[in-house]
Structure formats: C-alpha cells, structure tokens
C-alpha atoms as a PDB file:
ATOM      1  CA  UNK A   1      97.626  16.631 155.386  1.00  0.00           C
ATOM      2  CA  UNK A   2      94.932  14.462 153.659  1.00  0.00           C
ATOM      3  CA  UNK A   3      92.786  14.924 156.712  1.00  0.00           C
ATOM      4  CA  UNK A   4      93.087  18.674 156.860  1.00  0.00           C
ATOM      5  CA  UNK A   5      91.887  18.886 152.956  1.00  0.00           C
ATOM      6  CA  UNK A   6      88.793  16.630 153.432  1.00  0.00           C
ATOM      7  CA  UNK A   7      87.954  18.485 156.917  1.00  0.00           C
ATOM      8  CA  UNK A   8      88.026  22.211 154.173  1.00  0.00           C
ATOM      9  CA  UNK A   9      86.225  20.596 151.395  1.00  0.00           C
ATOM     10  CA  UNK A  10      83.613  19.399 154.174  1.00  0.00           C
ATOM     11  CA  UNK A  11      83.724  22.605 156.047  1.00  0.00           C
ATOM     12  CA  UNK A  12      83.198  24.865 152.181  1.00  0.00           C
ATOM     13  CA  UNK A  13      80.679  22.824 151.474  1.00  0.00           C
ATOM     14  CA  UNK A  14      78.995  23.480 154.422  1.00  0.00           C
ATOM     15  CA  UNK A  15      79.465  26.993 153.880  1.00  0.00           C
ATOM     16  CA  UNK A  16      77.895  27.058 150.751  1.00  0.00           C
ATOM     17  CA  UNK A  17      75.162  25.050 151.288  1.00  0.00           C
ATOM     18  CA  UNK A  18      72.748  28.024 151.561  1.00  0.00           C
ATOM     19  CA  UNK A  19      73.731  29.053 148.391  1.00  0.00           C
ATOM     20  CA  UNK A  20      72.842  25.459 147.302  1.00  0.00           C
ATOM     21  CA  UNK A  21      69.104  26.591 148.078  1.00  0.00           C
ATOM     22  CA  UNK A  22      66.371  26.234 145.428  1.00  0.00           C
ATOM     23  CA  UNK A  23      66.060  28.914 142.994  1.00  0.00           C
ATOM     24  CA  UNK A  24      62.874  30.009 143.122  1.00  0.00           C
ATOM     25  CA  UNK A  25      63.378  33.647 140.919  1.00  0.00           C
ATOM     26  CA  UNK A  26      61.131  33.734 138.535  1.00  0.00           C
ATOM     27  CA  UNK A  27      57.724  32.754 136.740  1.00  0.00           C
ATOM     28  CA  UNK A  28      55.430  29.969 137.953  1.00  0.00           C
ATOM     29  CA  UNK A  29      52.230  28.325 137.755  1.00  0.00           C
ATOM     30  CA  UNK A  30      50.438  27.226 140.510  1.00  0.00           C
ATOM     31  CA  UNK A  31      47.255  24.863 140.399  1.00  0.00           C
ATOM     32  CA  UNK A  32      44.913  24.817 142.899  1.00  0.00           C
ATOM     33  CA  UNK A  33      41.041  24.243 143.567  1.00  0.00           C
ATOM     34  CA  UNK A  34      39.000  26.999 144.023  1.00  0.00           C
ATOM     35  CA  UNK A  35      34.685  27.590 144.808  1.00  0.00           C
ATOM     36  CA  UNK A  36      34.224  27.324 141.237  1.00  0.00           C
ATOM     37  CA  UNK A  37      36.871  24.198 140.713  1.00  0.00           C
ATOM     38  CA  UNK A  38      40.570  23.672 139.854  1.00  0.00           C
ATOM     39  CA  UNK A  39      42.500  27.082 138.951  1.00  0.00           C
ATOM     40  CA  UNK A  40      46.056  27.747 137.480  1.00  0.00           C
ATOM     41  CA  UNK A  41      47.129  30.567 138.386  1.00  0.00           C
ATOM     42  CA  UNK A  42      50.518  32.275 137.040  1.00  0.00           C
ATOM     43  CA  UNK A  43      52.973  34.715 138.907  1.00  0.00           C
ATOM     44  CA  UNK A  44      56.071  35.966 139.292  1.00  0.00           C
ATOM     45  CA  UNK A  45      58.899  35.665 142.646  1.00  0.00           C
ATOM     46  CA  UNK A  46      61.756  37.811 142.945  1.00  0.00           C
ATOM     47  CA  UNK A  47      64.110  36.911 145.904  1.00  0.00           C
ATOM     48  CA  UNK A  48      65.922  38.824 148.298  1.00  0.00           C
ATOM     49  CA  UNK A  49      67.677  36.708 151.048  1.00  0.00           C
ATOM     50  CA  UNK A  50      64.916  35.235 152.658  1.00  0.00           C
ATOM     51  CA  UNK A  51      62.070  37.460 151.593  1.00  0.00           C
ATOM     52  CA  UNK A  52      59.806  37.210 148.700  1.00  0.00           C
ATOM     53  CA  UNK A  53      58.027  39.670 146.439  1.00  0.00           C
ATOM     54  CA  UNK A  54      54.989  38.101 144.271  1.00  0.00           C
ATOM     55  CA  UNK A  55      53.189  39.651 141.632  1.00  0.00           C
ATOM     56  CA  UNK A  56      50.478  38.207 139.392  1.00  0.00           C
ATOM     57  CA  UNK A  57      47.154  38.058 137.475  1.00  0.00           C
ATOM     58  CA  UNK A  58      43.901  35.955 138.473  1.00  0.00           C
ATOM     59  CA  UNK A  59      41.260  35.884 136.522  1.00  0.00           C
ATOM     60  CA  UNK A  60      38.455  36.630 139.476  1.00  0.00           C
ATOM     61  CA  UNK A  61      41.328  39.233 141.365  1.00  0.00           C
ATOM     62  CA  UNK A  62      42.976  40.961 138.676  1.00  0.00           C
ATOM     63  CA  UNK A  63      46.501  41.971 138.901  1.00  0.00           C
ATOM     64  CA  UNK A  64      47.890  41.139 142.468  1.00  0.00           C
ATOM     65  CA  UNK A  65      50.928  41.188 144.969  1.00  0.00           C
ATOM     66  CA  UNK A  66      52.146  39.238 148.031  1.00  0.00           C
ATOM     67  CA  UNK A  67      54.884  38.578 150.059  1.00  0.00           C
ATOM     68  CA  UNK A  68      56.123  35.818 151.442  1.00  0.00           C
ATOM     69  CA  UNK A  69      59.230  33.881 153.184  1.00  0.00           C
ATOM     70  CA  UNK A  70      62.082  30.905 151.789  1.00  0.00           C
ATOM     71  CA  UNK A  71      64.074  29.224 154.660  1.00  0.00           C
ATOM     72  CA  UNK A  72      65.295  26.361 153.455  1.00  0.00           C
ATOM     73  CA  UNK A  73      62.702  24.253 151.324  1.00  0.00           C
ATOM     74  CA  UNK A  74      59.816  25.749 153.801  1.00  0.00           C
ATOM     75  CA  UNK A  75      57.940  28.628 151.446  1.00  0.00           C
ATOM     76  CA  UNK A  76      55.006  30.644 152.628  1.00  0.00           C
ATOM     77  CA  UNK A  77      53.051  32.809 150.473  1.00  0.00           C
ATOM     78  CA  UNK A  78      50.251  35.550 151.476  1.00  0.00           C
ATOM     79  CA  UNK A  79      48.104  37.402 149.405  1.00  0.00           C
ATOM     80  CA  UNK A  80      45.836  39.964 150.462  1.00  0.00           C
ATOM     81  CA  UNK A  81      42.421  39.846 148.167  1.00  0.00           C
ATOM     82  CA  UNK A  82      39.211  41.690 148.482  1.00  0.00           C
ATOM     83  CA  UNK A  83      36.240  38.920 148.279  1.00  0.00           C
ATOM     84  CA  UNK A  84      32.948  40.499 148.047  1.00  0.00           C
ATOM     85  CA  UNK A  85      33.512  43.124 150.200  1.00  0.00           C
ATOM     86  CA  UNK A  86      35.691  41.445 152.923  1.00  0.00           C
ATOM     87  CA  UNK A  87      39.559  41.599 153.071  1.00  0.00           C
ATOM     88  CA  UNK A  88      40.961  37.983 152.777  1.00  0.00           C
ATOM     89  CA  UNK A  89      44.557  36.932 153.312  1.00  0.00           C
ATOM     90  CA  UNK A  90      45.361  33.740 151.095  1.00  0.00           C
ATOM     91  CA  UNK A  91      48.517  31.752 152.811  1.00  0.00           C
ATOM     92  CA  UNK A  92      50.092  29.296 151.298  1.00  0.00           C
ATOM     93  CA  UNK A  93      52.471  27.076 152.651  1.00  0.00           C
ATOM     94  CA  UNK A  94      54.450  24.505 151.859  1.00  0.00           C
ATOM     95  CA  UNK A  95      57.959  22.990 150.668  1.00  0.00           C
ATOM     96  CA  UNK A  96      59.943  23.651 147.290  1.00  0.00           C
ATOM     97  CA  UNK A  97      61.763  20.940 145.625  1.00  0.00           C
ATOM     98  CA  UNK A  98      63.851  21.678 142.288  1.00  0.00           C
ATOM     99  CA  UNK A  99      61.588  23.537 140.066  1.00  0.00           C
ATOM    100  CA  UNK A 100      58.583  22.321 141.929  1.00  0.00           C
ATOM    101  CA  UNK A 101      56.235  23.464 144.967  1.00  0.00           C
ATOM    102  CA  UNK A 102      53.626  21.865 147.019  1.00  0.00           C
ATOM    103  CA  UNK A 103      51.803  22.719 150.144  1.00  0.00           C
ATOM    104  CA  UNK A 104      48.424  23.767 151.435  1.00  0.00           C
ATOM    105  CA  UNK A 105      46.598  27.006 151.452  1.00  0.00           C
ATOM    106  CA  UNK A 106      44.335  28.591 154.063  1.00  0.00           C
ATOM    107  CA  UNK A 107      41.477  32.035 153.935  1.00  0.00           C
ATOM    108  CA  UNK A 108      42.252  34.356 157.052  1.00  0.00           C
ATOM    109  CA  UNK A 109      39.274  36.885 156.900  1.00  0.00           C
ATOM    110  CA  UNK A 110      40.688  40.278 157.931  1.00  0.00           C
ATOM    111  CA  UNK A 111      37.260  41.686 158.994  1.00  0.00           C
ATOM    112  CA  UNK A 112      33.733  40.688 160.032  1.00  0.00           C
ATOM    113  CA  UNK A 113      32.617  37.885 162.061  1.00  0.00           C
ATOM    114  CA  UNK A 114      35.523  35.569 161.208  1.00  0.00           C
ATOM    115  CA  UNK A 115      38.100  37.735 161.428  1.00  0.00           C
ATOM    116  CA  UNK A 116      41.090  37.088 163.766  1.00  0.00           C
ATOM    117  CA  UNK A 117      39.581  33.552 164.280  1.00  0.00           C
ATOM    118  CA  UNK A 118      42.138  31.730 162.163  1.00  0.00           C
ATOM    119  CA  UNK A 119      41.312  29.881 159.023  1.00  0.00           C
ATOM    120  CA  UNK A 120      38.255  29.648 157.050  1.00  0.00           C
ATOM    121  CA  UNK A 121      37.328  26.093 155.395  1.00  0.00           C
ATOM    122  CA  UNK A 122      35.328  26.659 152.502  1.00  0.00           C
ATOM    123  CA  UNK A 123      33.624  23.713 152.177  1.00  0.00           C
ATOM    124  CA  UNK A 124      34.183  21.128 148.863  1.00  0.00           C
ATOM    125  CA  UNK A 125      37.552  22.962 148.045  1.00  0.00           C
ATOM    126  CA  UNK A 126      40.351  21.256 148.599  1.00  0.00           C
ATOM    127  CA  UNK A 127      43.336  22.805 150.522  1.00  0.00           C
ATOM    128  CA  UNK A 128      46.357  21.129 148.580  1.00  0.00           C
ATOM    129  CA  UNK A 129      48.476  23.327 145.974  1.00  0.00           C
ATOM    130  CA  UNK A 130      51.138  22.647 143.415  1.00  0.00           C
ATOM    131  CA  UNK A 131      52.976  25.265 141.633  1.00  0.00           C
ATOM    132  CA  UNK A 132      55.767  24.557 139.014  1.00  0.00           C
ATOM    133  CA  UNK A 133      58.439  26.942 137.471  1.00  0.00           C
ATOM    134  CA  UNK A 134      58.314  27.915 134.206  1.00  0.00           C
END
C-alpha cells in the first residue's frame, strides 16, 4: 500500500508540474544595449496558456505591443517597430528563471534589401538581454 501512495504522490506531481511553471504575469524591466547604449525598457505580460500578450512604452517607439510564446522556461518575444521608415521585428529569446529572464535579441527587417534574409547585426550593440519582474 506504501508503494501505491508514493507511485500517486509521484504521478500528481507530475501532473502538476506545468502548473509549477514560472509566473511570468505581470510588469517587468528589461535591460538591454541599444545604437545609442544600454536601455531599460519596462512592459507588461499577460498569459494565456502558452501565449503571450506584451504591451509597453520606449522612449524612441512610444507605446508598443508584441506577442510572444512560454513553453517551459524557453520565452520568445517579438515586437514589430517602425525604424526610420522600415518595419523591424525585434525577437527576443531566451529562458525565464524565478522572477528573472535572460536571452538574446535579434532585428528581422520586414522590407527592403534585408528583408526575409534573417537577422540584422548592428554593429557595437550587443545581443544579450536581461529582464526582471517587478
């Protein structure tokens, strides 16, 4: 009988491990380097299984939204921008830990000679991110 109790409480556990996940509802501040140096940036998740709706403020962008994906601890963020007159996707990606992300970020131009060519570098900024919930 002592078997058959472990083998539920392993088996519930296993069950609930999803809902175990990392909570990441909420407001956050991400820091990041940009062309014109480091930026913090501050914006909001809100959660629905494993889809993500962002909304924020930069101060180059104004207000903004994005979407983005949680499976697991693997996160990934895109923004759609306008940068002097080209559409830009921003994707971040990366892991969440706790009340803490981290990951990399990458430019997809949406038009014009570099679009559909994968990511842009933009040279001297680097492509690491950290974000932390507030």
């Amino acid at each position: 009988m002592r078997k058959f109790y472990v083998l539920y409480t392993l088996f519930v556990l296993l069950i609930a491990s999803p809902a175990l996940a990392a909570d990441i509802s909420g407001n956050w501040q991400l820091d990041m380097s940009g062309p014109a140096g480091p930026e913090t940036v501050k914006f909001s998740v809100t959660v629905a299984g494993e889809k993500l709706a962002i909304t924020g403020e930069h101060s180059s962008f104004g207000k903004y939204e994005g979407t983005g994906t949680l499976k697991g601890d693997v996160i990934q963020m895109t923004f759609p921008f306008n940068v002097n007159g080209t559409p830009v996707n921003f994707v971040f990606d990366g892991t969440v830990k706790g009340g803490k992300m981290e990951g990399t970020k990458a430019y997809y131009p949406q038009s014009g000679d570099d679009a559909g060519k994968g990511p842009v570098k933009m040279e001297g900024v680097s492509e690491a991110w950290t974000a932390v919930k507030k």
